[in-house]
PDB file of N, CA and C in Angstrom:
ATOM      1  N   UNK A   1      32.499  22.324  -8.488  1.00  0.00           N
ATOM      2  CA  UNK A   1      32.223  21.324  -7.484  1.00  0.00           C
ATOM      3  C   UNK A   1      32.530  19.926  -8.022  1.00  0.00           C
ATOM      4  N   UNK A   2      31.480  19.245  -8.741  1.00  0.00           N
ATOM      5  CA  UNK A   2      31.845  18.303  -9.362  1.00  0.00           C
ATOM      6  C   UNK A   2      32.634  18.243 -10.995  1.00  0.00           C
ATOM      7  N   UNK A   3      33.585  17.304 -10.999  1.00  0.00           N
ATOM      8  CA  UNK A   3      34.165  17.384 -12.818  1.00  0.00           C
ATOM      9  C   UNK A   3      33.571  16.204 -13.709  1.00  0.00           C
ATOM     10  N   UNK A   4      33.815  16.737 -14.461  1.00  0.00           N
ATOM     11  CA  UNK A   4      33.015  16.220 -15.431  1.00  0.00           C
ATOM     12  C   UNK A   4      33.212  14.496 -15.766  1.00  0.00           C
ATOM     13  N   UNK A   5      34.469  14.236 -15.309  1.00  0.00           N
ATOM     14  CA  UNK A   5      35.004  12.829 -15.256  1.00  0.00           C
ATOM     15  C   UNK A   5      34.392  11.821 -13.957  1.00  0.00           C
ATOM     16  N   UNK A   6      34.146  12.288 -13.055  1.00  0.00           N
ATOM     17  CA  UNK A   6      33.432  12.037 -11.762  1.00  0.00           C
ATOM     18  C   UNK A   6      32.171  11.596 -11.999  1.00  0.00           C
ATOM     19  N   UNK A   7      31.462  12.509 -12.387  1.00  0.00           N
ATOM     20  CA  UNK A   7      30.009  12.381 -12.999  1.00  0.00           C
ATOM     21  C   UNK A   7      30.084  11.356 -14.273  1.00  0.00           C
ATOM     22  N   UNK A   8      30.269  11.305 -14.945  1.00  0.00           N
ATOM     23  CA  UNK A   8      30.529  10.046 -15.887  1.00  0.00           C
ATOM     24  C   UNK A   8      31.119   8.847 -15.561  1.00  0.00           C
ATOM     25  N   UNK A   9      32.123   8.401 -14.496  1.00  0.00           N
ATOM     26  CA  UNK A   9      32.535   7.372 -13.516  1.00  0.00           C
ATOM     27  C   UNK A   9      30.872   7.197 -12.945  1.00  0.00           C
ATOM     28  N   UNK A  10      30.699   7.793 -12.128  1.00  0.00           N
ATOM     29  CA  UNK A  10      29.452   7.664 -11.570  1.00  0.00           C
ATOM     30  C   UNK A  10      28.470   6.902 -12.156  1.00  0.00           C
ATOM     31  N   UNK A  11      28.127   7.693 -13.319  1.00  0.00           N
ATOM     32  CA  UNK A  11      27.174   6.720 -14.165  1.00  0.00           C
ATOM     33  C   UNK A  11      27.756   6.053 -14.490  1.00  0.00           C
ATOM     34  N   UNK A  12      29.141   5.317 -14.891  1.00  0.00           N
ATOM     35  CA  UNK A  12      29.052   4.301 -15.943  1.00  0.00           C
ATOM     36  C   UNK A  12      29.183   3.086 -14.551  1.00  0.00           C
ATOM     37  N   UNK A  13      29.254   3.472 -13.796  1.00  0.00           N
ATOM     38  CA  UNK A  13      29.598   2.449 -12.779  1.00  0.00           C
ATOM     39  C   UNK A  13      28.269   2.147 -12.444  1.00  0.00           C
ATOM     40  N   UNK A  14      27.288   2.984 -12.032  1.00  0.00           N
ATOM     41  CA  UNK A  14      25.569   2.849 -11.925  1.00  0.00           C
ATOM     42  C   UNK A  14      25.023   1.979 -12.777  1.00  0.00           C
ATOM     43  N   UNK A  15      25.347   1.932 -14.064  1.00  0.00           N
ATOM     44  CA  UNK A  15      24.749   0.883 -15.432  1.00  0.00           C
ATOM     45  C   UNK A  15      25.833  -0.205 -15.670  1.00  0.00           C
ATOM     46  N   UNK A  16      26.873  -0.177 -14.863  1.00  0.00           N
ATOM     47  CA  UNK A  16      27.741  -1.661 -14.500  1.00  0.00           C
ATOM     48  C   UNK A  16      27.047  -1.937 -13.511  1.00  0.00           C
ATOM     49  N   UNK A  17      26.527  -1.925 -12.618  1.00  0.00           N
ATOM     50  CA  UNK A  17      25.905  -2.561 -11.513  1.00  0.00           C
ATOM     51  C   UNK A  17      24.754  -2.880 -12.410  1.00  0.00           C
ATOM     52  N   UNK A  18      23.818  -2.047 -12.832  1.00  0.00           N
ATOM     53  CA  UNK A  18      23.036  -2.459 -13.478  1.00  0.00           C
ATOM     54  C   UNK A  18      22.594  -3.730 -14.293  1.00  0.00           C
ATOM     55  N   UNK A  19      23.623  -3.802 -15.203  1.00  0.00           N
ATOM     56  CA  UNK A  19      24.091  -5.025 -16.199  1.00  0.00           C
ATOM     57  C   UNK A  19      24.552  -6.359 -15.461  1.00  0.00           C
ATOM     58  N   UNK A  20      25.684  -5.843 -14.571  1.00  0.00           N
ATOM     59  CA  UNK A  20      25.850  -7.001 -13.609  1.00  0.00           C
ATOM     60  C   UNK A  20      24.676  -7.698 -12.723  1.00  0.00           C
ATOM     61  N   UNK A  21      23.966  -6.865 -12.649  1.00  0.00           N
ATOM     62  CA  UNK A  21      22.622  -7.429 -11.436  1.00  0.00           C
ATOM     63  C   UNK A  21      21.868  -8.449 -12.629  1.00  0.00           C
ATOM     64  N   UNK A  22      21.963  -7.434 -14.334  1.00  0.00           N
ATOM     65  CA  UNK A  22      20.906  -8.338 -14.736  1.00  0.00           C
ATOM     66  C   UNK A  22      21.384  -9.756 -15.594  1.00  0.00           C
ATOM     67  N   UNK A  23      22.513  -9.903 -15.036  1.00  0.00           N
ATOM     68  CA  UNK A  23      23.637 -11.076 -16.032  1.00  0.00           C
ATOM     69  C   UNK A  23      23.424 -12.091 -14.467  1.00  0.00           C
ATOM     70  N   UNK A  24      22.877 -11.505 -13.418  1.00  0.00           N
ATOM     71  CA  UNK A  24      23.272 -12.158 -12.183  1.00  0.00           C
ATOM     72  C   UNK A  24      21.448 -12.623 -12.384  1.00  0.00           C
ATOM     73  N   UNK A  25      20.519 -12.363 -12.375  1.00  0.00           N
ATOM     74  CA  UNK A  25      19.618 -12.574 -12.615  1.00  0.00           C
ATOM     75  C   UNK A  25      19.353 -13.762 -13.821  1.00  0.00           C
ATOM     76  N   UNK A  26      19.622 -13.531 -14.943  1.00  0.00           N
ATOM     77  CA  UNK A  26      19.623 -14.679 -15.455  1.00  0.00           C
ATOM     78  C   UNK A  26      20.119 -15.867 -15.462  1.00  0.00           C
ATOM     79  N   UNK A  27      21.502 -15.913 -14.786  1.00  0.00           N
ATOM     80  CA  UNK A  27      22.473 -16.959 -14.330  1.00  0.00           C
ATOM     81  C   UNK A  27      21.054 -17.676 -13.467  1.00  0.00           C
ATOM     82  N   UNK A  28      20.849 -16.956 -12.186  1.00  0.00           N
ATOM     83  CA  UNK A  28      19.734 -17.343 -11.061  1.00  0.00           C
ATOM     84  C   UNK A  28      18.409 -17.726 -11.565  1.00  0.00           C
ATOM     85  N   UNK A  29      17.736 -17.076 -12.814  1.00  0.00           N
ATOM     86  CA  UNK A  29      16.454 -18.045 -13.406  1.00  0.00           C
ATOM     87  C   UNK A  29      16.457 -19.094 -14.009  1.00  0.00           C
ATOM     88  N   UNK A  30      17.894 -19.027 -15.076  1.00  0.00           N
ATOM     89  CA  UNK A  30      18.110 -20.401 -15.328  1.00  0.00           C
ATOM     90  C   UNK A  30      18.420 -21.380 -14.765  1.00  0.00           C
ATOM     91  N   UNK A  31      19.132 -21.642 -13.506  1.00  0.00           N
ATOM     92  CA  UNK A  31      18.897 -22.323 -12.688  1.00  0.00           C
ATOM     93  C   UNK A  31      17.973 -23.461 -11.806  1.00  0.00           C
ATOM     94  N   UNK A  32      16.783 -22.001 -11.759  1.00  0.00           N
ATOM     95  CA  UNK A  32      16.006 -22.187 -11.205  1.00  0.00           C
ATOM     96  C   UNK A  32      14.865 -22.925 -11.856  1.00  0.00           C
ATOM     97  N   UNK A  33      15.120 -22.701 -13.318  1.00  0.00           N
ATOM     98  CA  UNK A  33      14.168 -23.247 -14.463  1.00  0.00           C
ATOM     99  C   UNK A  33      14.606 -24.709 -14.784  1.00  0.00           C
ATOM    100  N   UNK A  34      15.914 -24.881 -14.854  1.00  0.00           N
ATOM    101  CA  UNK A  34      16.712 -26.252 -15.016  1.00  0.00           C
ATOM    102  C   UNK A  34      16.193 -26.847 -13.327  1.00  0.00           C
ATOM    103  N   UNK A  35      16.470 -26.576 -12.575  1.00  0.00           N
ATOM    104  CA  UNK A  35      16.072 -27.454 -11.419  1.00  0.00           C
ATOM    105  C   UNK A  35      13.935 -27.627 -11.677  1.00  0.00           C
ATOM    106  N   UNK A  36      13.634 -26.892 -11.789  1.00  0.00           N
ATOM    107  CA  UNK A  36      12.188 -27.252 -11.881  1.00  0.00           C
ATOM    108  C   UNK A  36      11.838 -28.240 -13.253  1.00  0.00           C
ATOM    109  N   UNK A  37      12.535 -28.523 -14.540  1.00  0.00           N
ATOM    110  CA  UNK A  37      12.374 -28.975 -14.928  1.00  0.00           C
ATOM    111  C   UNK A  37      13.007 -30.508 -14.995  1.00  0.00           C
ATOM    112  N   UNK A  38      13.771 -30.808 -14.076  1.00  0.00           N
ATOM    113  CA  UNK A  38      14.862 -31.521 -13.536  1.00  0.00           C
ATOM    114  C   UNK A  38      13.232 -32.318 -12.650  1.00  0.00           C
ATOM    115  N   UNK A  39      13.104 -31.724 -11.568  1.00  0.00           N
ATOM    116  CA  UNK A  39      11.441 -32.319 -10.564  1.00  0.00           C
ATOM    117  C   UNK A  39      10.719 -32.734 -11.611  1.00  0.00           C
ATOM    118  N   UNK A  40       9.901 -31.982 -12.407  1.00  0.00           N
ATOM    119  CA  UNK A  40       9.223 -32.374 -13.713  1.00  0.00           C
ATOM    120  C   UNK A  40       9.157 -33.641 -14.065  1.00  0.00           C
ATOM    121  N   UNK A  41      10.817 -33.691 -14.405  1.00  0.00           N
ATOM    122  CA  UNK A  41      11.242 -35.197 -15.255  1.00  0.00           C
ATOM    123  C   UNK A  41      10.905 -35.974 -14.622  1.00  0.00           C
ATOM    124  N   UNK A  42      11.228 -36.035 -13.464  1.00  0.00           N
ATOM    125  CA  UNK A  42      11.197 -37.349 -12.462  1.00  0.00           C
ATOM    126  C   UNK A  42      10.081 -37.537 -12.034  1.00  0.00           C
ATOM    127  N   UNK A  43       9.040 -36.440 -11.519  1.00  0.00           N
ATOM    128  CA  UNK A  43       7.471 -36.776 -11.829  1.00  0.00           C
ATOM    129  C   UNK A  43       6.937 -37.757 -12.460  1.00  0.00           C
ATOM    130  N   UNK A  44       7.423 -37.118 -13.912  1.00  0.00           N
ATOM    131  CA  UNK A  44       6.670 -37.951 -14.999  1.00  0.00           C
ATOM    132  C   UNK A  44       7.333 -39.259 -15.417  1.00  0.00           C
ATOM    133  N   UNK A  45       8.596 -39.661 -14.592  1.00  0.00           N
ATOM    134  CA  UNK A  45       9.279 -41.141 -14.428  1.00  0.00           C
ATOM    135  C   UNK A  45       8.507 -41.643 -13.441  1.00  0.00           C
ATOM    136  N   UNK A  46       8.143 -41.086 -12.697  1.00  0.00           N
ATOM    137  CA  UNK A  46       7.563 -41.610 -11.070  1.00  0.00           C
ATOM    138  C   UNK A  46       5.926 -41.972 -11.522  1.00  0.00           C
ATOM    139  N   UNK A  47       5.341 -41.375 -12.487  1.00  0.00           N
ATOM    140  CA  UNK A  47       4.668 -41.406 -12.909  1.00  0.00           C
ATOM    141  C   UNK A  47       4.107 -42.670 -13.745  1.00  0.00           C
ATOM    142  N   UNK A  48       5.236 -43.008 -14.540  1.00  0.00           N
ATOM    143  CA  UNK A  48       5.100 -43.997 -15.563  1.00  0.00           C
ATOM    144  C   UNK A  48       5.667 -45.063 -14.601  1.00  0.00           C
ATOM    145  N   UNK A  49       6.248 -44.956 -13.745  1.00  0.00           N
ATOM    146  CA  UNK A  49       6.329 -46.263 -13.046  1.00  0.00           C
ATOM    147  C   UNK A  49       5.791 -46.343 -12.134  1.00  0.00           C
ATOM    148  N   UNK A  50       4.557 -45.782 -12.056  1.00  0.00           N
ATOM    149  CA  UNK A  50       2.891 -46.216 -10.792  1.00  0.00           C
ATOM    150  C   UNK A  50       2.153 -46.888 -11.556  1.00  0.00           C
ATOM    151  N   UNK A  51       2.159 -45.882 -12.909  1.00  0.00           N
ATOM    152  CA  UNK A  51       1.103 -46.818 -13.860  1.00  0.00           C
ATOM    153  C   UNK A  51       1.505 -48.434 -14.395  1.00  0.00           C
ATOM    154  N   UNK A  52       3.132 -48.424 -14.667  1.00  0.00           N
ATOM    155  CA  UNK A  52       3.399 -49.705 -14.877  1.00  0.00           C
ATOM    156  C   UNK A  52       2.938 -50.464 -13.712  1.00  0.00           C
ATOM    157  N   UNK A  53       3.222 -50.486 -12.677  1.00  0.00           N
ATOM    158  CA  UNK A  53       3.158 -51.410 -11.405  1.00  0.00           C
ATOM    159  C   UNK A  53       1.636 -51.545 -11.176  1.00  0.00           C
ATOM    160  N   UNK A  54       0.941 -50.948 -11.055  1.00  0.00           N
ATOM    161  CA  UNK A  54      -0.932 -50.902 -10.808  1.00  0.00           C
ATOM    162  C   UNK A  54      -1.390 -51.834 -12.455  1.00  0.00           C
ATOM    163  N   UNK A  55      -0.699 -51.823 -13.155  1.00  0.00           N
ATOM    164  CA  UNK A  55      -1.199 -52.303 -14.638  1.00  0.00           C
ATOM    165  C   UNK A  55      -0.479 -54.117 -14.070  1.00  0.00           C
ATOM    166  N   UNK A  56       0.689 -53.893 -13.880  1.00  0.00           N
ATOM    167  CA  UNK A  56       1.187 -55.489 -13.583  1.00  0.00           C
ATOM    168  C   UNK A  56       0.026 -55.980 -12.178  1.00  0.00           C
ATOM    169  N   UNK A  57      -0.097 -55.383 -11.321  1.00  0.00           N
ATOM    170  CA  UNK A  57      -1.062 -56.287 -10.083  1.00  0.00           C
ATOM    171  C   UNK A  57      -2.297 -56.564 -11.130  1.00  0.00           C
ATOM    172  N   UNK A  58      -2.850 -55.200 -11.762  1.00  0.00           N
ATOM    173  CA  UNK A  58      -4.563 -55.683 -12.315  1.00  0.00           C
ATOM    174  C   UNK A  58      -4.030 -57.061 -13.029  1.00  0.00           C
ATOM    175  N   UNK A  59      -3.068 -57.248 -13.943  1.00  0.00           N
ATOM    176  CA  UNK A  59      -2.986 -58.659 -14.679  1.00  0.00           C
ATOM    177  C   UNK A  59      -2.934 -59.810 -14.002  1.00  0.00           C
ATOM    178  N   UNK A  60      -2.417 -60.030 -12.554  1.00  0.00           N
ATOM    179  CA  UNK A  60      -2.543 -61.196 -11.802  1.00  0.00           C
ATOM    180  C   UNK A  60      -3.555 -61.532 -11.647  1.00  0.00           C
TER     181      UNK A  60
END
């Protein structure tokens, strides 16, 4: 029924999808980790420039 070359195509193509999904996965977390730490930054810019500005009014 089945040959033996078939069945081994089969799998190796099953654990290429495999590998590919998980090379596609990390491409997509790192991403996702660089953009969240990207917000982060600017937080903590947005941040330091509330405190500067509230520190310049208290001195008037």
């Amino acid at each position: 029924m089945f040959s033996a070359g078939g069945v081994f195509r089969r799998k190796l193509l099953k654990e290429g999808v495999k590998v590919l999904g998980f090379i596609i996965g990390l491409f997509v977390g790192a991403f996702i980790g660089v953009v969240f730490m990207c917000l982060c930054n600017a937080a903590a810019k947005a941040d330091e420039q509330m405190e500067d500005h509230i520190n310049d009014k208290n001195k008037k």
